[in-house]
Each structure stands twice: as structure tokens, then as C-alpha cells.
Protein backbone atom coordinates (compact mmCIF):
# COMPACT_ATOMS: atom_id res chain seq x y z
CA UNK A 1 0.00 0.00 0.00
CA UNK A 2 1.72 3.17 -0.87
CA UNK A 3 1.37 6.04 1.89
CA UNK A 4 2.24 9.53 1.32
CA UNK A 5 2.09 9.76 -2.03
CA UNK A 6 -0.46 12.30 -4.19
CA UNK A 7 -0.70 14.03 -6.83
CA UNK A 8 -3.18 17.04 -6.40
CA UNK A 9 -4.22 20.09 -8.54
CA UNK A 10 -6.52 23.28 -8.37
CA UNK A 11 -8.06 24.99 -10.68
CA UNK A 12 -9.65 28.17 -11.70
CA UNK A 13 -9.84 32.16 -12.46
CA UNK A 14 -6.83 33.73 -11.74
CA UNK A 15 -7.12 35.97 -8.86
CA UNK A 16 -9.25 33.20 -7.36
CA UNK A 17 -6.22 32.54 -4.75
CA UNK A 18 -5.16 29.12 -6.37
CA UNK A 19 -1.53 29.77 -5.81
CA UNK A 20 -2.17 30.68 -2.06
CA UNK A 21 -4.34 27.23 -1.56
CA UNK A 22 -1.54 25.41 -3.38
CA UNK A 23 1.56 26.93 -1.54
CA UNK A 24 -0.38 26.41 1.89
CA UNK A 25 -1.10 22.84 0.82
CA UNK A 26 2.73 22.53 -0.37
CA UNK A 27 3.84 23.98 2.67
CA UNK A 28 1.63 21.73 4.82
CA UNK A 29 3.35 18.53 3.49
CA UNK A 30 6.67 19.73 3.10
CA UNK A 31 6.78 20.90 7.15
CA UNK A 32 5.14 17.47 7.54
CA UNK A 33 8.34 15.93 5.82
CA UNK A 34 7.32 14.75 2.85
CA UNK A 35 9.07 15.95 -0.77
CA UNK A 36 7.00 18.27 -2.77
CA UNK A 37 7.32 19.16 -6.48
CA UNK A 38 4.75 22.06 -7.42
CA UNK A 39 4.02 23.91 -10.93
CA UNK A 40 1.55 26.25 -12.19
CA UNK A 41 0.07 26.90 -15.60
CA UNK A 42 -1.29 30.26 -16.23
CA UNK A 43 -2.34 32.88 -18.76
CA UNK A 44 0.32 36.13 -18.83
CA UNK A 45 -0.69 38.91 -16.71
CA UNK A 46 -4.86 37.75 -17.90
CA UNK A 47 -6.86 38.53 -14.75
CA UNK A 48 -9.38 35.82 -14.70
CA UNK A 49 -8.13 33.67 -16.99
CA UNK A 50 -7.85 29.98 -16.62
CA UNK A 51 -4.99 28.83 -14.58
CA UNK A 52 -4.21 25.66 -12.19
CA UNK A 53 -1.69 24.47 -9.76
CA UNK A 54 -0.02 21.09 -9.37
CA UNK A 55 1.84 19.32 -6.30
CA UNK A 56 3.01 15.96 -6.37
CA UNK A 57 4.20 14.80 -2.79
CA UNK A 58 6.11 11.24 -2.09
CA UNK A 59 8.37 10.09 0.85
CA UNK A 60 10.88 10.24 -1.73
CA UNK A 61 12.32 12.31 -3.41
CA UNK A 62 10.42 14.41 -6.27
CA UNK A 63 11.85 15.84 -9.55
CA UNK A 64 8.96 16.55 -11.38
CA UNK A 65 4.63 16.28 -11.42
CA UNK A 66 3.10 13.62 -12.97
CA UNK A 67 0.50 13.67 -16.15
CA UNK A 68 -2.45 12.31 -14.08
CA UNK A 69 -3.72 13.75 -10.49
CA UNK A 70 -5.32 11.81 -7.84
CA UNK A 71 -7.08 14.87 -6.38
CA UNK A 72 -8.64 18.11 -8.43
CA UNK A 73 -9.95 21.12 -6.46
CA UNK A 74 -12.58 22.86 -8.96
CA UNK A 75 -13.11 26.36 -8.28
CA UNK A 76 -14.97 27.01 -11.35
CA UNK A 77 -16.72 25.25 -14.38
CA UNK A 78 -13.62 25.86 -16.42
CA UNK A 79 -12.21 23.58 -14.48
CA UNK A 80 -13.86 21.07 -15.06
CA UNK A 81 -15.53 21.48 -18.61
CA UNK A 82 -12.87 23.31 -20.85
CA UNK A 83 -13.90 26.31 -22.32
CA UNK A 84 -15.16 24.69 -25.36
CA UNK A 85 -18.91 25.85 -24.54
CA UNK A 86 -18.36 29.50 -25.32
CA UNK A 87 -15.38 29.71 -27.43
CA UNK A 88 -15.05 29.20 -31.37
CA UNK A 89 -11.90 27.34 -30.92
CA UNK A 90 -11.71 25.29 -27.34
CA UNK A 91 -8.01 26.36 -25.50
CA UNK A 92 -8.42 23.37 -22.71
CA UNK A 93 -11.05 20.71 -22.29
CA UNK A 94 -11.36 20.50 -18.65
CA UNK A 95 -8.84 18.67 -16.49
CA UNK A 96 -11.17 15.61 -15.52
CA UNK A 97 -9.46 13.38 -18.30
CA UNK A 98 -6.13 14.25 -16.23
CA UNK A 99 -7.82 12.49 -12.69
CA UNK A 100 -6.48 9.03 -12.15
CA UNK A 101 -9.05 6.23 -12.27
CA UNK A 102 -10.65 6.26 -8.83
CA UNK A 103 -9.67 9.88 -7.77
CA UNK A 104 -11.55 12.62 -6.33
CA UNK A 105 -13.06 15.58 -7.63
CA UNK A 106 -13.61 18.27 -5.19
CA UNK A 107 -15.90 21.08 -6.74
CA UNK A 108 -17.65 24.47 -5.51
CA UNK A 109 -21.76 23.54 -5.29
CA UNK A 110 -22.80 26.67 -6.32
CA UNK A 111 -20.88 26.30 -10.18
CA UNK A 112 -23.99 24.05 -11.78
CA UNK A 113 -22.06 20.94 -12.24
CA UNK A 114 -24.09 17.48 -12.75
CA UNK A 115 -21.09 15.08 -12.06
CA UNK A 116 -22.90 12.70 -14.49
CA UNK A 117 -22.20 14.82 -17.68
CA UNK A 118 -18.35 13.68 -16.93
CA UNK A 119 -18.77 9.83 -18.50
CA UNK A 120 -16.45 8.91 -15.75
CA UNK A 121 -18.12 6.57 -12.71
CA UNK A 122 -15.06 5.74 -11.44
CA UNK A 123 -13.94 9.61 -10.14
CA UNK A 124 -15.99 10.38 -6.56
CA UNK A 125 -17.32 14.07 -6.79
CA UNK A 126 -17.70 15.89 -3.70
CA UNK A 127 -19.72 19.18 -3.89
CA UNK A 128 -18.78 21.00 -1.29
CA UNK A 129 -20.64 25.17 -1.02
CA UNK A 130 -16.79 27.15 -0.77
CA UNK A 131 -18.56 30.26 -0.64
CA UNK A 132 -20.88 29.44 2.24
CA UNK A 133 -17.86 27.58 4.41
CA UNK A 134 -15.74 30.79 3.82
CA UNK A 135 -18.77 33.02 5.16
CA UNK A 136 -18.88 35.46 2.36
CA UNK A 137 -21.09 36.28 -0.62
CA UNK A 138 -18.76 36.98 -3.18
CA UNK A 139 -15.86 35.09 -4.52
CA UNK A 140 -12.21 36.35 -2.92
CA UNK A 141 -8.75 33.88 -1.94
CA UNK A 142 -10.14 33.17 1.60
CA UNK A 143 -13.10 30.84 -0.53
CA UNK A 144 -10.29 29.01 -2.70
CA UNK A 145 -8.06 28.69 0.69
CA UNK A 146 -11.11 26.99 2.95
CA UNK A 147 -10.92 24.23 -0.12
CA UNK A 148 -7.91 22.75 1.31
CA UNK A 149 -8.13 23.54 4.85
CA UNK A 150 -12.25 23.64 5.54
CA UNK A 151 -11.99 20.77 8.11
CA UNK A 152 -9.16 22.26 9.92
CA UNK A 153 -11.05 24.37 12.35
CA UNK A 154 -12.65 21.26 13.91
CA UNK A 155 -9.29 18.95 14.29
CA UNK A 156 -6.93 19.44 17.30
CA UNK A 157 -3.39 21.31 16.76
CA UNK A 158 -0.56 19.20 15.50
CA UNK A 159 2.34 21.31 16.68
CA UNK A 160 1.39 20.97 20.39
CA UNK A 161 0.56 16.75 20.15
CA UNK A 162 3.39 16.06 17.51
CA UNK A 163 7.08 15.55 18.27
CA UNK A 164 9.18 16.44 15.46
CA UNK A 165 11.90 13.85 14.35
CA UNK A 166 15.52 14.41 13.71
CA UNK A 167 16.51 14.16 10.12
């Protein structure tokens, strides 16, 4: 069984705080000691464009990400879909082709997304309301932040109950 090893990405509108969400979820495994290899795609200097993050993490060591995610963090329909819908020529398709058999699609509730339009029963969506968890009514970095650390509030500190090894 392999532990500690993942592959996840976020997606979504630049200016949408994916690189925050995806440093604090780097940072998170790296301080937990695990090897992290991030990269980001993005549009030059496009406010809102499409853009996503990727970080592979191992117990070993990591040189570079991986084709295929295990996780994807959809902070818009983009994300998911492509752009083909309202463009003559599609740029992207959607990043759901690029989810390993059996992963996990995390999206925002409020986007209109019938997992079932995907064609893929083996990916588990989970709709979770960003905008309602973060406490605000319009979209800002805090919603795209509580994607990755919405449980956190409720789990007991790990710097006060874990000892840190030597390395």
C-alpha cells in the first residue's frame, strides 16, 4: 500500500487565490516531511483567466509532477468542462481526463455541475458550497483557501501533540 504519495491540482480564475491554496497545501506537506514538487500553468498577466496548480508529494524524493492527479480542487466550471462551450476554438477541455481512475473531484456547489455529464463513474465528486464555508457572498482567496483547509477548524493542533523527528 503506498502512503504519502499524491498528486493534487486546483483549478480556476486567476485571482481566485489558487496559488495561495496550493503553496499552503505545499507547505503543509513539506513541514510534515514529505518531498514536494509544485508547478503552475497560467495565462500572462490575464486577470481571470484559466490557470491551475499542481503538487506531487512522495516520501521520496520528487523531480517533477506527474500527467495524471489523484485529487482536483474545482473552483470554477472551467475547471472542469474546458472552455469549449463558449469559445469558437476550445483552449483546454477540462482537467477531468487528467484524474487518475478512482480519484476525487472536489468542486464548488454553487458552479452548476451534474457530475454525471463527466462519463467517468469511477472519479468520486464531492460538492462541497466554498462560498458558504468561507462566510462570504462573493468570490475572494479566503473561498479558494477553505478548499484545502475547511476541516481544519474542527481537528486538534498538531504542533502541540506532535514531536518532530531528527533528520
Amino acid at each position: 500500500m503506498q502512503k504519502n504519495r499524491l498528486t493534487w491540482m486546483i483549478g480556476g480564475p486567476q485571482g481566485s487565490g489558487i496559488n495561495a491554496s496550493a503553496e499552503v497545501f505545499a507547505k503543509a506537506c513539506s513541514r510534515a516531511g514529505l518531498r514536494v514538487y509544485a508547478n503552475i500553468e497560467y495565462h500572462s498577466n490575464i486577470m481571470g483567466k484559466h490557470s491551475f496548480y499542481r503538487v506531487r508529494v512522495d516520501d521520496e524524493d520528487v523531480r517533477s509532477y506527474k500527467d495524471k492527479a489523484d485529487i482536483l480542487v474545482a473552483l470554477d466550471l472551467e475547471t472542469l468542462a474546458g472552455d469549449g462551450d463558449h469559445r469558437r476554438w476550445a483552449t483546454h477541455y477540462g482537467h477531468l481526463a487528467e484524474i487518475n481512475d478512482g480519484g476525487g473531484v472536489i468542486f464548488d456547489s454553487e458552479i452548476g455541475y451534474d457530475p454525471a455529464s463527466a462519463n467517468r463513474p469511477d472519479l468520486r465528486f464531492y460538492p462541497v458550497p466554498f462560498m458558504e464555508r468561507s462566510g462570504s457572498a462573493r468570490r475572494s482567496r479566503f473561498a479558494s483557501t477553505r478548499s484545502i483547509s475547511w476541516r481544519r477548524s474542527s481537528a486538534p493542533s498538531s504542533r502541540a501533540s506532535a514531536p518532530r523527528s531528527a533528520s
